[in-house]
PDB file of N, CA and C in Angstrom:
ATOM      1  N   UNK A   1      30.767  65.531 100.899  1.00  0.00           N
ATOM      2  CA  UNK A   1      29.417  65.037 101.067  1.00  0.00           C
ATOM      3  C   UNK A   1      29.439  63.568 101.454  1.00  0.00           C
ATOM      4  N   UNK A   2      29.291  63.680 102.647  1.00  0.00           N
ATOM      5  CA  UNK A   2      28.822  61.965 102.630  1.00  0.00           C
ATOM      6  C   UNK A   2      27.300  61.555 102.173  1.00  0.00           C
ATOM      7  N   UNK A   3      27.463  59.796 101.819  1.00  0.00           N
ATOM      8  CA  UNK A   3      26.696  59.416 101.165  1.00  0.00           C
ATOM      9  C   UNK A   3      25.667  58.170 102.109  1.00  0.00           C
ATOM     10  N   UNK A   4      24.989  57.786 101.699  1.00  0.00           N
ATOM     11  CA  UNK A   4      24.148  56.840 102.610  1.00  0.00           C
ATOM     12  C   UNK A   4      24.734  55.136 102.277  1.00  0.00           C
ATOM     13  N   UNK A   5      24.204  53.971 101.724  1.00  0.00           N
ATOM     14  CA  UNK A   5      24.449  53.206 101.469  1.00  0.00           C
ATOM     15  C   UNK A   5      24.647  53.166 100.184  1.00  0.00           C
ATOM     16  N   UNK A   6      25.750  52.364  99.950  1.00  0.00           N
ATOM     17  CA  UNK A   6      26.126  52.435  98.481  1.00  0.00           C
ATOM     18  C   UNK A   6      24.723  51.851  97.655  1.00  0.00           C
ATOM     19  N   UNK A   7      24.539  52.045  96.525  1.00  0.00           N
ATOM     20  CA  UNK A   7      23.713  51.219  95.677  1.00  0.00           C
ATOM     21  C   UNK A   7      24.230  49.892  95.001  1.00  0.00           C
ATOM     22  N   UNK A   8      25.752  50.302  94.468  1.00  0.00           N
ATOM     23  CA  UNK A   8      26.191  49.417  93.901  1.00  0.00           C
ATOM     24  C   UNK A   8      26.934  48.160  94.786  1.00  0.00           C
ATOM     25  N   UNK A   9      26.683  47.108  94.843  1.00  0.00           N
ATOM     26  CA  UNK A   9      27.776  45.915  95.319  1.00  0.00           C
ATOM     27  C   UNK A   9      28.423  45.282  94.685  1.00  0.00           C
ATOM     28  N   UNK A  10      29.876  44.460  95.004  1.00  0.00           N
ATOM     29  CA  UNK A  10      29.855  43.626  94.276  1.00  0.00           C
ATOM     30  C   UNK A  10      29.499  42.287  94.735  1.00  0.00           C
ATOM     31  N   UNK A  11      29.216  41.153  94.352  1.00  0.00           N
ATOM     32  CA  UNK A  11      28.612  39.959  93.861  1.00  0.00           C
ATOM     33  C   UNK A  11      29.774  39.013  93.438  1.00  0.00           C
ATOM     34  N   UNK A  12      29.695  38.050  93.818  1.00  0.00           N
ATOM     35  CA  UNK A  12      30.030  36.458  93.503  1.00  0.00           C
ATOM     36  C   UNK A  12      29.100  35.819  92.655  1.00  0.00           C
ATOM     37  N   UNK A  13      29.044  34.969  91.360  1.00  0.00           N
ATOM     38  CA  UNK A  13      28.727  34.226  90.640  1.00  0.00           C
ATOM     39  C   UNK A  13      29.321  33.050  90.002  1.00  0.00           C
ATOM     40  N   UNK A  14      28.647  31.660  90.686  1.00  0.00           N
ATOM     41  CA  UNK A  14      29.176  30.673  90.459  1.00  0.00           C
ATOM     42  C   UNK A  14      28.076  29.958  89.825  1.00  0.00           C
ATOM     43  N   UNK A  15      28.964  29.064  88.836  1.00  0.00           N
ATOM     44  CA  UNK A  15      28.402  28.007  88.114  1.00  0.00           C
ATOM     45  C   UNK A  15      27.755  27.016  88.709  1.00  0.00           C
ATOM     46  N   UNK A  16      26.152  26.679  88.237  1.00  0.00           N
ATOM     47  CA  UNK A  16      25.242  25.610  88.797  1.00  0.00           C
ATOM     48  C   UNK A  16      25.670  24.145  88.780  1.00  0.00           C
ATOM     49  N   UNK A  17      26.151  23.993  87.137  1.00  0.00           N
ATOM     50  CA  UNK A  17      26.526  22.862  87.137  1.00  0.00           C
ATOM     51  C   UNK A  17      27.336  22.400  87.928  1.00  0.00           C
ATOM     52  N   UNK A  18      28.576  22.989  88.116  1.00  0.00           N
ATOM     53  CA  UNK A  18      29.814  22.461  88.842  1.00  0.00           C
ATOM     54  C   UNK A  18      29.089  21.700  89.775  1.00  0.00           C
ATOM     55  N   UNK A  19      28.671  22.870  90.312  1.00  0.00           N
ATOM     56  CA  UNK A  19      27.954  22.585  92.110  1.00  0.00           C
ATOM     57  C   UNK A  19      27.207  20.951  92.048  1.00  0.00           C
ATOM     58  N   UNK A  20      26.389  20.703  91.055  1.00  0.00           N
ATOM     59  CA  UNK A  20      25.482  19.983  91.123  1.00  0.00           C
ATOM     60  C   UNK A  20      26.538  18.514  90.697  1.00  0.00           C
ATOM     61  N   UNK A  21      27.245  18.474  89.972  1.00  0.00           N
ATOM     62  CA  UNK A  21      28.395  17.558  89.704  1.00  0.00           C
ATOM     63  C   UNK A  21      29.078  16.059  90.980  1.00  0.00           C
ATOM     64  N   UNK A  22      28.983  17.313  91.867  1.00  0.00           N
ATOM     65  CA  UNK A  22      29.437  17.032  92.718  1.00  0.00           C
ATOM     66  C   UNK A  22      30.706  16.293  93.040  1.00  0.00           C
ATOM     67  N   UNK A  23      31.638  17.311  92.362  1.00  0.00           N
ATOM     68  CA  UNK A  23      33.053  16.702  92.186  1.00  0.00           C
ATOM     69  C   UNK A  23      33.836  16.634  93.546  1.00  0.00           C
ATOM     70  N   UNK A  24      34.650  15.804  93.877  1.00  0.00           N
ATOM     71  CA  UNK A  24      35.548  15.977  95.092  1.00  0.00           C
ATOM     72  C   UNK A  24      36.348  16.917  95.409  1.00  0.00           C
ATOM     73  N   UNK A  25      35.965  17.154  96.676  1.00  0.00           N
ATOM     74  CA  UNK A  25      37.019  18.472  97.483  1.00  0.00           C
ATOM     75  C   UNK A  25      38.096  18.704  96.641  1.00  0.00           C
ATOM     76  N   UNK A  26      38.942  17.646  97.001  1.00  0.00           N
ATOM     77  CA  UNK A  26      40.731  17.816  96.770  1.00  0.00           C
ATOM     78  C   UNK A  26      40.460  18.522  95.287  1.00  0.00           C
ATOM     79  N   UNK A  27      39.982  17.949  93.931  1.00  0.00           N
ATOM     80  CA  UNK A  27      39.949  18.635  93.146  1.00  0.00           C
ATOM     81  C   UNK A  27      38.517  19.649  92.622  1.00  0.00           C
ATOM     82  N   UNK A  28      38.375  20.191  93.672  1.00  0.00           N
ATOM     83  CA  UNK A  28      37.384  21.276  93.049  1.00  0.00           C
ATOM     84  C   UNK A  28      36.854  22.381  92.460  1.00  0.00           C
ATOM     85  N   UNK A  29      36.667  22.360  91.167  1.00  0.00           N
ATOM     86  CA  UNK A  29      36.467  23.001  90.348  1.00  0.00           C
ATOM     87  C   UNK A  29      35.305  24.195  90.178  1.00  0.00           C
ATOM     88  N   UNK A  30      34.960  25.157  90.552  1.00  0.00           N
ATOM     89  CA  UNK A  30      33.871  26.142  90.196  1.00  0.00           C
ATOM     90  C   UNK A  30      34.429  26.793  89.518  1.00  0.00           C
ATOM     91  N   UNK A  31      33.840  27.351  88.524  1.00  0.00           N
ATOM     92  CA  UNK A  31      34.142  28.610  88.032  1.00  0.00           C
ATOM     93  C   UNK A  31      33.025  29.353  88.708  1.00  0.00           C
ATOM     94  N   UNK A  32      33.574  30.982  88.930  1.00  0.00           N
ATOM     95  CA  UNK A  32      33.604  31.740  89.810  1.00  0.00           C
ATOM     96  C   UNK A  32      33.973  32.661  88.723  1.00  0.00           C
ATOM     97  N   UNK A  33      32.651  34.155  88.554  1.00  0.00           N
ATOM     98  CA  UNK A  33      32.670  34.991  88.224  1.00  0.00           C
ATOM     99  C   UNK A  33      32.914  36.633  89.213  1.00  0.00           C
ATOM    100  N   UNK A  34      33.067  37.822  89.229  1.00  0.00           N
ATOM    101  CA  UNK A  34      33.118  38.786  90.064  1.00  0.00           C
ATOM    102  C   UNK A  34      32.331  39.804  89.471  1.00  0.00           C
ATOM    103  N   UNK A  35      31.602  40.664  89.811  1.00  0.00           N
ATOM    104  CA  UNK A  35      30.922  41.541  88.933  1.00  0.00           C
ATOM    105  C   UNK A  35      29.649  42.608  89.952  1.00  0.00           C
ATOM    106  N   UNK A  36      29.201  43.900  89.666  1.00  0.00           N
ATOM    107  CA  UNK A  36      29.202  44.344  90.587  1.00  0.00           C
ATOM    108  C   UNK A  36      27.160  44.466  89.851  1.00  0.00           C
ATOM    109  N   UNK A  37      26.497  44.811  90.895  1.00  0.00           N
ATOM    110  CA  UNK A  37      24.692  45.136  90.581  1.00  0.00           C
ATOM    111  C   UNK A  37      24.292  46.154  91.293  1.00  0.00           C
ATOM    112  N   UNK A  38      23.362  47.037  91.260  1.00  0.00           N
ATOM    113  CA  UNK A  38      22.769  47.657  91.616  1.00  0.00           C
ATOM    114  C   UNK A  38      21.792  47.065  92.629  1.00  0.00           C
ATOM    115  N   UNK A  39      22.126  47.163  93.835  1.00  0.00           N
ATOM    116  CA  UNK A  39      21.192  46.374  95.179  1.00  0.00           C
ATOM    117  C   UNK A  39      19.338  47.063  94.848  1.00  0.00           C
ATOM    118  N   UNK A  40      19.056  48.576  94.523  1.00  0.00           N
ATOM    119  CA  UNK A  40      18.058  48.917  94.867  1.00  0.00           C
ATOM    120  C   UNK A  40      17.476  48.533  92.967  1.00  0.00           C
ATOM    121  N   UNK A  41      17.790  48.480  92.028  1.00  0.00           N
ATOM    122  CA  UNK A  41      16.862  47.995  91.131  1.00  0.00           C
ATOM    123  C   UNK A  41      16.791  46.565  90.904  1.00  0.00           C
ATOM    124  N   UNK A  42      17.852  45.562  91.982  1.00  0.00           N
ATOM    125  CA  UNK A  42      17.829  44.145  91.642  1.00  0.00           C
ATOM    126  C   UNK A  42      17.994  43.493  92.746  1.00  0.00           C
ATOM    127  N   UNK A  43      16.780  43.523  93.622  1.00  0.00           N
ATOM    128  CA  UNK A  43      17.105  43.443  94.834  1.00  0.00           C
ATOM    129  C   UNK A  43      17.149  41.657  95.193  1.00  0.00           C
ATOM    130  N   UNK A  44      16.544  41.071  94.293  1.00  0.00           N
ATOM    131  CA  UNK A  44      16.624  39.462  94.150  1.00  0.00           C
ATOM    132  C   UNK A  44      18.487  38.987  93.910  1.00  0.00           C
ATOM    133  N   UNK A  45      18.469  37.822  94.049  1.00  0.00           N
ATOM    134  CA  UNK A  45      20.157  37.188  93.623  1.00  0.00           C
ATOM    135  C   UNK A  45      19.845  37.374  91.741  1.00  0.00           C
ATOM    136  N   UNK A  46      20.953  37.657  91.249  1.00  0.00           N
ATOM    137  CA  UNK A  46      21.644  37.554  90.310  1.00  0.00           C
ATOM    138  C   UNK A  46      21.802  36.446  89.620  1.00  0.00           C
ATOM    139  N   UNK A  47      21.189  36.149  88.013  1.00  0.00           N
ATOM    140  CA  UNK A  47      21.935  35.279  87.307  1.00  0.00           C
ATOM    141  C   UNK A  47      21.930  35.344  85.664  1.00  0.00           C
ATOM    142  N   UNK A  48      23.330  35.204  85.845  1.00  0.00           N
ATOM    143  CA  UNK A  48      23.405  35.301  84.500  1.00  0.00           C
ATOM    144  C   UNK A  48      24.547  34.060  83.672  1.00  0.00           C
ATOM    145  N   UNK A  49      23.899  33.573  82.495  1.00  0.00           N
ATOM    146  CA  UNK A  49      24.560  33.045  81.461  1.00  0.00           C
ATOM    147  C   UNK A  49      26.292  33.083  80.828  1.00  0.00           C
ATOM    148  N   UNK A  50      27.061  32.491  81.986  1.00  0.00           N
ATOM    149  CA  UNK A  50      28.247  32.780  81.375  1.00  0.00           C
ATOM    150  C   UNK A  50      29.118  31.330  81.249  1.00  0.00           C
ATOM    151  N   UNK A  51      30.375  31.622  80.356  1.00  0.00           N
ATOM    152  CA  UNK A  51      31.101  30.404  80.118  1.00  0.00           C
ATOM    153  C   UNK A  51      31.614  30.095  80.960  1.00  0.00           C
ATOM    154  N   UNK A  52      31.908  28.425  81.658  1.00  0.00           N
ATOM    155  CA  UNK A  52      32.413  28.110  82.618  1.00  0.00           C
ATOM    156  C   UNK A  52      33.527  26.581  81.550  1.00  0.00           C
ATOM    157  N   UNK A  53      34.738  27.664  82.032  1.00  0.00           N
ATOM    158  CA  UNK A  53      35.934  26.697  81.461  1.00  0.00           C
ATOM    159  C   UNK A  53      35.614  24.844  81.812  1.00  0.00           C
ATOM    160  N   UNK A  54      34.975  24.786  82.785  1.00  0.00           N
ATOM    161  CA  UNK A  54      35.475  22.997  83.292  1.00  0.00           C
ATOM    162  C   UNK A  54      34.055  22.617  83.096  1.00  0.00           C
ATOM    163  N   UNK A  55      33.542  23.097  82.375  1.00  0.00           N
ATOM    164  CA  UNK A  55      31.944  22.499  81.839  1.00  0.00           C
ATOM    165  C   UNK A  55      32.344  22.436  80.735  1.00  0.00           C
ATOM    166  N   UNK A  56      33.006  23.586  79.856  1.00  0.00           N
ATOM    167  CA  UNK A  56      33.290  24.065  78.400  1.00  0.00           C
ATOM    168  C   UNK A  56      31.378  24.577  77.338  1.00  0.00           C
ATOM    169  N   UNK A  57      31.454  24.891  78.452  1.00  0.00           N
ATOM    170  CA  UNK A  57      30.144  25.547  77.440  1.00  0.00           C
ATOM    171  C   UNK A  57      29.457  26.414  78.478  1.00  0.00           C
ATOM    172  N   UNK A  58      28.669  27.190  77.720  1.00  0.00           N
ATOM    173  CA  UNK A  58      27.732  28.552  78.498  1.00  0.00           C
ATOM    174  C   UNK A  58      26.592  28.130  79.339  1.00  0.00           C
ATOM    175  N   UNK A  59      26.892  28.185  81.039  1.00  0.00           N
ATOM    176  CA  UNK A  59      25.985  27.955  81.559  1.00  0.00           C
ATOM    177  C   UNK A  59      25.071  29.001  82.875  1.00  0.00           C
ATOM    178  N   UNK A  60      24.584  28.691  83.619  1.00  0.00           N
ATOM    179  CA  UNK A  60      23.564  29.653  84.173  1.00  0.00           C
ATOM    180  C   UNK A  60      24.730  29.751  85.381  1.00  0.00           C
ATOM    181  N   UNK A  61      25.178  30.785  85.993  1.00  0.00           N
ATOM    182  CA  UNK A  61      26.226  31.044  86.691  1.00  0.00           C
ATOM    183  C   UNK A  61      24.858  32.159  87.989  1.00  0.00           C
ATOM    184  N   UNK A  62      24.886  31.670  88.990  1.00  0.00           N
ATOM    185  CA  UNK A  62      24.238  32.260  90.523  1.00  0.00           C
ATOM    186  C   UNK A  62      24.746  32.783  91.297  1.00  0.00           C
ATOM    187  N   UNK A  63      24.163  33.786  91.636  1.00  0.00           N
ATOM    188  CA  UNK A  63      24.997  35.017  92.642  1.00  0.00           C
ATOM    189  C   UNK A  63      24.725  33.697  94.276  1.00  0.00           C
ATOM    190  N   UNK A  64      26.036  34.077  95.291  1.00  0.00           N
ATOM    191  CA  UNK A  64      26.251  33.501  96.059  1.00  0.00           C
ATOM    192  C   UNK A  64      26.427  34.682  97.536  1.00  0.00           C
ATOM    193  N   UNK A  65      26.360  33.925  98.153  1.00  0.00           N
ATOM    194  CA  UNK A  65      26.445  34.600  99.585  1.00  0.00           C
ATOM    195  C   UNK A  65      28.123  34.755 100.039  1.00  0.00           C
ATOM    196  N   UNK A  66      28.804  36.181 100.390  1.00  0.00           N
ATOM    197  CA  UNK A  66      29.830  36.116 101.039  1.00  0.00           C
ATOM    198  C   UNK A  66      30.038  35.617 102.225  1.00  0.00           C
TER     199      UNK A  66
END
């Protein structure tokens, strides 16, 4: 059986803060999550609350564009 478009994708999620930091190239730091959503019940970007090692505390982590 073939199928039509998948429902599920996966997704990139990166940390706000980092971004906003605005640390230098050479050493740049995001944390960068992987994780997969359902395109047809969440059809907006993605975000969710996770720990980001080079902040050291739980922050709002945003789905990103491949």
């Amino acid at each position: 059986m073939a199928k039509g478009k998948d429902a599920r994708v996966t997704v990139i999620l990166e940390c706000i803060n980092c971004l906003r930091n605005g640390l230098n190239k050479e050493s740049r730091r995001i944390s960068r999550y992987i994780t997969q959503k359902n395109r047809h019940n969440t059809p907006s970007r993605l975000e969710l609350r996770k720990f980001c090692p080079y902040c050291s505390k739980h922050t709002i982590h945003r789905e990103i564009k491949k």
